[in-house]
PDB file of N, CA and C in Angstrom:
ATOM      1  N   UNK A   1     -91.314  46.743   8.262  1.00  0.00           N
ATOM      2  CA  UNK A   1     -90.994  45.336   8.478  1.00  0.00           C
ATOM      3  C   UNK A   1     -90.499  44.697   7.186  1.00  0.00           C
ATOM      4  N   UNK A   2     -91.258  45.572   5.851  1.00  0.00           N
ATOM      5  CA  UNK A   2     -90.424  44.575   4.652  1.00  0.00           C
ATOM      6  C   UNK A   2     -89.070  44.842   4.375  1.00  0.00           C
ATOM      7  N   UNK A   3     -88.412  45.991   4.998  1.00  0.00           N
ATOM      8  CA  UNK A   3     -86.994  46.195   4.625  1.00  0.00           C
ATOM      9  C   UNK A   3     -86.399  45.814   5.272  1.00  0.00           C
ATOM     10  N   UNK A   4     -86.411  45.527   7.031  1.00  0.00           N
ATOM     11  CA  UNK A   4     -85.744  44.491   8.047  1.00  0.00           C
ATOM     12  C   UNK A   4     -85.722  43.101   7.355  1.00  0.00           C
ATOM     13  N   UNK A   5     -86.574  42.372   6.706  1.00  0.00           N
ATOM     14  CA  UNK A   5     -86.505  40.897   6.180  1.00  0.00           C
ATOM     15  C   UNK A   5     -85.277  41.065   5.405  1.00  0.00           C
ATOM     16  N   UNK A   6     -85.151  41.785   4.572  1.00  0.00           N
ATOM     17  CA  UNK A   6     -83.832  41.523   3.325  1.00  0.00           C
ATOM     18  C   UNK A   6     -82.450  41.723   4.112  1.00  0.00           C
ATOM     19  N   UNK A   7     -82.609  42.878   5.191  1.00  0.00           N
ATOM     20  CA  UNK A   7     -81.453  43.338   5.999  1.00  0.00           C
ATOM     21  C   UNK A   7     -81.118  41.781   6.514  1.00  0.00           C
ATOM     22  N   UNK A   8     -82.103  41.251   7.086  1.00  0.00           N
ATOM     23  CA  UNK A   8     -81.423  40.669   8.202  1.00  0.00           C
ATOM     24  C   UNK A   8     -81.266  39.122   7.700  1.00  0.00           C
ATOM     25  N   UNK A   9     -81.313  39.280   6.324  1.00  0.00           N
ATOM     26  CA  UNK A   9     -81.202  37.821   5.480  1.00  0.00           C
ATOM     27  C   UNK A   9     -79.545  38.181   4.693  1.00  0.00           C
ATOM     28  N   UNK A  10     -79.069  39.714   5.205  1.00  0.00           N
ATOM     29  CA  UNK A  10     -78.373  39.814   4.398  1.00  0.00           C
ATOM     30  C   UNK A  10     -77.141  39.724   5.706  1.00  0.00           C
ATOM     31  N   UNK A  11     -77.102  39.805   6.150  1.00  0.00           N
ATOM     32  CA  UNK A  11     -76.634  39.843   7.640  1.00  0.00           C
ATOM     33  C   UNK A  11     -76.515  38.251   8.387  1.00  0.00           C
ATOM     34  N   UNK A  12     -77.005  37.477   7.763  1.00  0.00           N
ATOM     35  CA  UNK A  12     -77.266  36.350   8.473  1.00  0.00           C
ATOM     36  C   UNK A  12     -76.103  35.766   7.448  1.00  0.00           C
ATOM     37  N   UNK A  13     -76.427  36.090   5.726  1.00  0.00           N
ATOM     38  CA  UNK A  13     -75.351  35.303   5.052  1.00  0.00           C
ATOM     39  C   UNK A  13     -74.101  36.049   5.350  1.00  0.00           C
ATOM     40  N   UNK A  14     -74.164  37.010   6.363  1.00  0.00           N
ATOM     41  CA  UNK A  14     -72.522  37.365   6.180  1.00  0.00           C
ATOM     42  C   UNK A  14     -71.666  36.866   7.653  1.00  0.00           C
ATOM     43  N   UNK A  15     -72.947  36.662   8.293  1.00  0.00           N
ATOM     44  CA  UNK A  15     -71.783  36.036   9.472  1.00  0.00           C
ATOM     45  C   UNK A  15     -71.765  34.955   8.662  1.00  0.00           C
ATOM     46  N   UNK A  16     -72.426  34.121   8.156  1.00  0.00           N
ATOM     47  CA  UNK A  16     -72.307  32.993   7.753  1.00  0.00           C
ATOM     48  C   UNK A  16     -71.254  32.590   7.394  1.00  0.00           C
ATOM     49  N   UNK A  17     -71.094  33.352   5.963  1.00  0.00           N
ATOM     50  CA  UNK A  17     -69.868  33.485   5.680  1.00  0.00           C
ATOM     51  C   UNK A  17     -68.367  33.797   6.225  1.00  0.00           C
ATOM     52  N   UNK A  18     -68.607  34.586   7.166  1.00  0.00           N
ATOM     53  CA  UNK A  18     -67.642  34.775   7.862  1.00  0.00           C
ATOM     54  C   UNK A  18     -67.019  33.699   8.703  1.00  0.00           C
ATOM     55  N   UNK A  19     -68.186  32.962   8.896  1.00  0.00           N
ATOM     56  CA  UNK A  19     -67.909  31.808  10.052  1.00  0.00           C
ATOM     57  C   UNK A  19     -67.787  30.670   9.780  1.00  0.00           C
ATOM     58  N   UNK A  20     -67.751  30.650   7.793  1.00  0.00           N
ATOM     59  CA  UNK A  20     -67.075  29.670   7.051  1.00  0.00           C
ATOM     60  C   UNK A  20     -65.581  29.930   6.557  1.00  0.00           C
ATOM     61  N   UNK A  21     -65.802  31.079   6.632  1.00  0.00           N
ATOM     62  CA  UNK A  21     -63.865  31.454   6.250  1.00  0.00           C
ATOM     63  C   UNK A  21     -62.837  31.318   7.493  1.00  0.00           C
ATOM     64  N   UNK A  22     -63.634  31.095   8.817  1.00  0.00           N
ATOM     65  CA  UNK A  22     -63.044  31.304  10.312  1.00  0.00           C
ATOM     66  C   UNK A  22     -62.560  29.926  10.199  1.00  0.00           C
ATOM     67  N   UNK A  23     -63.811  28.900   9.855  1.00  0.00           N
ATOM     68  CA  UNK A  23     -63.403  27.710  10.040  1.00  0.00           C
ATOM     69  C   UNK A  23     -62.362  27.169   8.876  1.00  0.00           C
ATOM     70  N   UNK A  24     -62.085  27.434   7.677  1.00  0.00           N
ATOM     71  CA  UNK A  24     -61.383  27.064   6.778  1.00  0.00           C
ATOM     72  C   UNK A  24     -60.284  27.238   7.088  1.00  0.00           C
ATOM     73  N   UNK A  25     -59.779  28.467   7.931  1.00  0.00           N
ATOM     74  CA  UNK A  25     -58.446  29.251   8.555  1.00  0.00           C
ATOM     75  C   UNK A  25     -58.514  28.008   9.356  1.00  0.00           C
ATOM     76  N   UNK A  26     -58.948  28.060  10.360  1.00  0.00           N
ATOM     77  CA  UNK A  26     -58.407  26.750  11.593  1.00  0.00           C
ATOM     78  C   UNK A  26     -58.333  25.323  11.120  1.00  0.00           C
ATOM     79  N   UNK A  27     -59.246  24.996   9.628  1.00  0.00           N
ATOM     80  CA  UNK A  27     -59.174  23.459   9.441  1.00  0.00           C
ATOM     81  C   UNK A  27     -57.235  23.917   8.676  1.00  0.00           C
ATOM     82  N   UNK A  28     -56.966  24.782   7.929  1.00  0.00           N
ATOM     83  CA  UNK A  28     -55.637  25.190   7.601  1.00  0.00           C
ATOM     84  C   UNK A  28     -54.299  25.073   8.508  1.00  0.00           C
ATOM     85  N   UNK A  29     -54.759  25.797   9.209  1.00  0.00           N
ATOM     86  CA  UNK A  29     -53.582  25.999  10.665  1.00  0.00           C
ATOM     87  C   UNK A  29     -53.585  24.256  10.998  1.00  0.00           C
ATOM     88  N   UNK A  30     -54.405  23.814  11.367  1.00  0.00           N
ATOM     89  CA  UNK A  30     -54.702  22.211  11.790  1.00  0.00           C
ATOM     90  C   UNK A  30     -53.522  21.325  10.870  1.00  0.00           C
ATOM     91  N   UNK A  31     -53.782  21.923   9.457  1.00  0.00           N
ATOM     92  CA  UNK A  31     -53.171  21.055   8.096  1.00  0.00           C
ATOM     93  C   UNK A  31     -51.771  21.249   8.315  1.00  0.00           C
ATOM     94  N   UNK A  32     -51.346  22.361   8.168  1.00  0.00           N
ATOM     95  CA  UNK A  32     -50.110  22.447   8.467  1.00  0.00           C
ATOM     96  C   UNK A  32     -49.419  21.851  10.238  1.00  0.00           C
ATOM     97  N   UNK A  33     -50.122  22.309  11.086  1.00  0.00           N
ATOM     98  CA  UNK A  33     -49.560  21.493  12.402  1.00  0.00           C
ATOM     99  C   UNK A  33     -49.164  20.303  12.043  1.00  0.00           C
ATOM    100  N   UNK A  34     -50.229  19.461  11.554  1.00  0.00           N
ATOM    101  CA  UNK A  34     -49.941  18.097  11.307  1.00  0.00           C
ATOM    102  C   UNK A  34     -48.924  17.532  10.688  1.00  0.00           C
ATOM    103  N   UNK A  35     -49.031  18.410   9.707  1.00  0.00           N
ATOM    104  CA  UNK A  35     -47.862  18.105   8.477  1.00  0.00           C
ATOM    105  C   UNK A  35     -46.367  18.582   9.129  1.00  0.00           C
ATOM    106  N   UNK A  36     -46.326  19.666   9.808  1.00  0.00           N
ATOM    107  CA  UNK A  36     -45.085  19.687  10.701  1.00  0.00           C
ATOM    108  C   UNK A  36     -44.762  18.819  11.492  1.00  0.00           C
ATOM    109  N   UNK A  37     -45.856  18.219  12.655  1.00  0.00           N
ATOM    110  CA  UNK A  37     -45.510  16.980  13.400  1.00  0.00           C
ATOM    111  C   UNK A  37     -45.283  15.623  12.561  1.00  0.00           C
ATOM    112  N   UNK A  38     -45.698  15.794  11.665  1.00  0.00           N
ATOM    113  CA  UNK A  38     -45.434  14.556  10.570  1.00  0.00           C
ATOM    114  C   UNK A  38     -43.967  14.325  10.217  1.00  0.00           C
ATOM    115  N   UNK A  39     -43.669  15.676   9.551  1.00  0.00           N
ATOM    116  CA  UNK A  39     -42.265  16.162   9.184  1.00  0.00           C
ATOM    117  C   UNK A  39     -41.259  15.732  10.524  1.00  0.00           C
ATOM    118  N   UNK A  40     -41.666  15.897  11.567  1.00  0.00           N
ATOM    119  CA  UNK A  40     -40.895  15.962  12.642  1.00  0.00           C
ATOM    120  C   UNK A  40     -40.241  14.579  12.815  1.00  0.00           C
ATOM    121  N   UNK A  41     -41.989  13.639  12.466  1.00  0.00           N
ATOM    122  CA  UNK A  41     -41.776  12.076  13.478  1.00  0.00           C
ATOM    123  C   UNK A  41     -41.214  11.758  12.239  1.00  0.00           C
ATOM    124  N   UNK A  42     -40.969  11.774  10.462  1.00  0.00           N
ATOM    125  CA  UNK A  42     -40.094  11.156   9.848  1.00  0.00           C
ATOM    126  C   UNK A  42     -38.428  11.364  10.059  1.00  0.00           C
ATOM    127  N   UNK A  43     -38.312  12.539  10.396  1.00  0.00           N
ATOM    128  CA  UNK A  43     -36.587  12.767  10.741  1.00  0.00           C
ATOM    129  C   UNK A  43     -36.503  11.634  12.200  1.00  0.00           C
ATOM    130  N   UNK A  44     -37.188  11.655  13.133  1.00  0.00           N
ATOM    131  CA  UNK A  44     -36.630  10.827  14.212  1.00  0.00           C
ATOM    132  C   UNK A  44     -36.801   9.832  13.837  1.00  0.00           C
ATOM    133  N   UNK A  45     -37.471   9.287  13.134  1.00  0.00           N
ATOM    134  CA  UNK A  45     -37.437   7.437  12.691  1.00  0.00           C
ATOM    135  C   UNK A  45     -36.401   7.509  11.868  1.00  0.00           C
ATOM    136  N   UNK A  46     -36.159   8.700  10.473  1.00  0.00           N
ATOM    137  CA  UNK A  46     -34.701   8.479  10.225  1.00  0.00           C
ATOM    138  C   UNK A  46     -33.679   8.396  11.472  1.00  0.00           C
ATOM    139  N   UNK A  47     -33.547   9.377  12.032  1.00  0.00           N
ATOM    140  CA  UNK A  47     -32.319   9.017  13.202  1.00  0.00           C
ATOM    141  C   UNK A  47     -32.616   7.603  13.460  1.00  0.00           C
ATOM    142  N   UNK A  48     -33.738   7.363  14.284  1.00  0.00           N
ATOM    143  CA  UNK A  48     -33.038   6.212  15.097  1.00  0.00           C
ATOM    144  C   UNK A  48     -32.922   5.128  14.422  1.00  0.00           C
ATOM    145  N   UNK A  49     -33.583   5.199  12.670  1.00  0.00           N
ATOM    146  CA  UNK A  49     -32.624   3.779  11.839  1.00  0.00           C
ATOM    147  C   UNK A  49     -31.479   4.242  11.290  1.00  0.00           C
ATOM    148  N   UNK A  50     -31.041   5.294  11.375  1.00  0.00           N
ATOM    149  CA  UNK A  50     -29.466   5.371  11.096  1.00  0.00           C
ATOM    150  C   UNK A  50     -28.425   4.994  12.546  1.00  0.00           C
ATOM    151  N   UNK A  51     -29.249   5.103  13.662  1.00  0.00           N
ATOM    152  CA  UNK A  51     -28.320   4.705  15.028  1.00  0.00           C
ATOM    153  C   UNK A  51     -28.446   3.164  15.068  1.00  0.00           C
ATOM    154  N   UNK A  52     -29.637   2.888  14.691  1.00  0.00           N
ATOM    155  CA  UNK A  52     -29.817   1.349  14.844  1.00  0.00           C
ATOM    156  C   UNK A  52     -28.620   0.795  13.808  1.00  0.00           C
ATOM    157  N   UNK A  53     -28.499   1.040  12.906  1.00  0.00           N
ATOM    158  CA  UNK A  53     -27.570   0.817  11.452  1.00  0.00           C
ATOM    159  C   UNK A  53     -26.184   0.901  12.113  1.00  0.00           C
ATOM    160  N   UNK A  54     -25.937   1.840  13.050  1.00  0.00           N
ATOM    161  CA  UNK A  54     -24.498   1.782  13.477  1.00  0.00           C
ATOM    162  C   UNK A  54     -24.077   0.711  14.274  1.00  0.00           C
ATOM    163  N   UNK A  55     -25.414   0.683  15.302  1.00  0.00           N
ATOM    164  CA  UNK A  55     -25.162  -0.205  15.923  1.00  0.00           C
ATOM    165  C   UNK A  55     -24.879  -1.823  15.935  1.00  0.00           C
ATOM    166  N   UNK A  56     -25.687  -1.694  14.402  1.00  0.00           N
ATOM    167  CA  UNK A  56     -25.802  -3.171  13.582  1.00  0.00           C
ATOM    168  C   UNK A  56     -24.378  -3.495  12.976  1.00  0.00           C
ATOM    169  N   UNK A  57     -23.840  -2.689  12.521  1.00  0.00           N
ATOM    170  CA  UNK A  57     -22.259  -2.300  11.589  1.00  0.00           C
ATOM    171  C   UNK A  57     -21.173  -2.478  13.029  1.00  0.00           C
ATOM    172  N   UNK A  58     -21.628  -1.835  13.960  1.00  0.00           N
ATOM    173  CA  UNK A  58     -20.145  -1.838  15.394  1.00  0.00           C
ATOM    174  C   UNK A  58     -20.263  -3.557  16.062  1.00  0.00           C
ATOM    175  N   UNK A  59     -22.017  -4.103  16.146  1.00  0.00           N
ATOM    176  CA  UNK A  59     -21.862  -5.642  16.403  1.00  0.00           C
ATOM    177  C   UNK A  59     -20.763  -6.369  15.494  1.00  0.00           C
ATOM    178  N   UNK A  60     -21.153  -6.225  14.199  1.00  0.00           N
ATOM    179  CA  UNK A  60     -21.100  -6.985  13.103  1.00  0.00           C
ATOM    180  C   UNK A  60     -19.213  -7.034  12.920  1.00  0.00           C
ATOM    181  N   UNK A  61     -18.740  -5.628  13.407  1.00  0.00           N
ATOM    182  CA  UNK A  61     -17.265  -5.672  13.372  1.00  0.00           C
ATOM    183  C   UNK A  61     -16.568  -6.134  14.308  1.00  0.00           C
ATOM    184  N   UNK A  62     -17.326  -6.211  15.800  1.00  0.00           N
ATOM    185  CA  UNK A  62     -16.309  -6.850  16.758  1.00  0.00           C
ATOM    186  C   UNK A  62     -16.965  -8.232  16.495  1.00  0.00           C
ATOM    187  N   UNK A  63     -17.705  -9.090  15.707  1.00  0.00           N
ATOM    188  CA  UNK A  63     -17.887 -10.300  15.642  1.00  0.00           C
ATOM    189  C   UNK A  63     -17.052 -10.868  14.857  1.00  0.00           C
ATOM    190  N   UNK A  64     -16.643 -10.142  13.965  1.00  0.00           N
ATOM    191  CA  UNK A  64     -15.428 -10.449  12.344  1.00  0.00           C
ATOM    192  C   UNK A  64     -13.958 -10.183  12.945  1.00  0.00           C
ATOM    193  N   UNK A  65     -14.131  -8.989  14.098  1.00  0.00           N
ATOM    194  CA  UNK A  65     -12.696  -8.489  14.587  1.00  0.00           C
ATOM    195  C   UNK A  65     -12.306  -9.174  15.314  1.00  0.00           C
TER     196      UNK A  65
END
């Protein structure tokens, strides 16, 4: 019984561990998703203030034209 105690203290820190490196991987994967959907929603707010901008510039010329 005294050599099962150390085994199974040694065994306990390794899922442990394991099941802190599992979670660091998925809080990771998470980081980057985000940061891609992030990446994503700044290009479409660029677009649609560069369409809005045209549209502001094509008013602005048939009002002068």
């Amino acid at each position: 019984m005294a050599v099962a105690l150390p085994i199974m203290m040694v065994a306990g820190a390794a899922i442990s561990a394991y099941g802190a490196m599992q979670q660091g991987k998925a809080q990771a994967e998470a980081a980057t998703y985000n940061a891609r959907i992030s990446d994503q929603q700044a290009q479409m707010s660029l677009d649609q203030a560069g369409a809005e901008a045209a549209t502001q510039r094509r008013r602005a010329e048939q009002q002068h034209g």
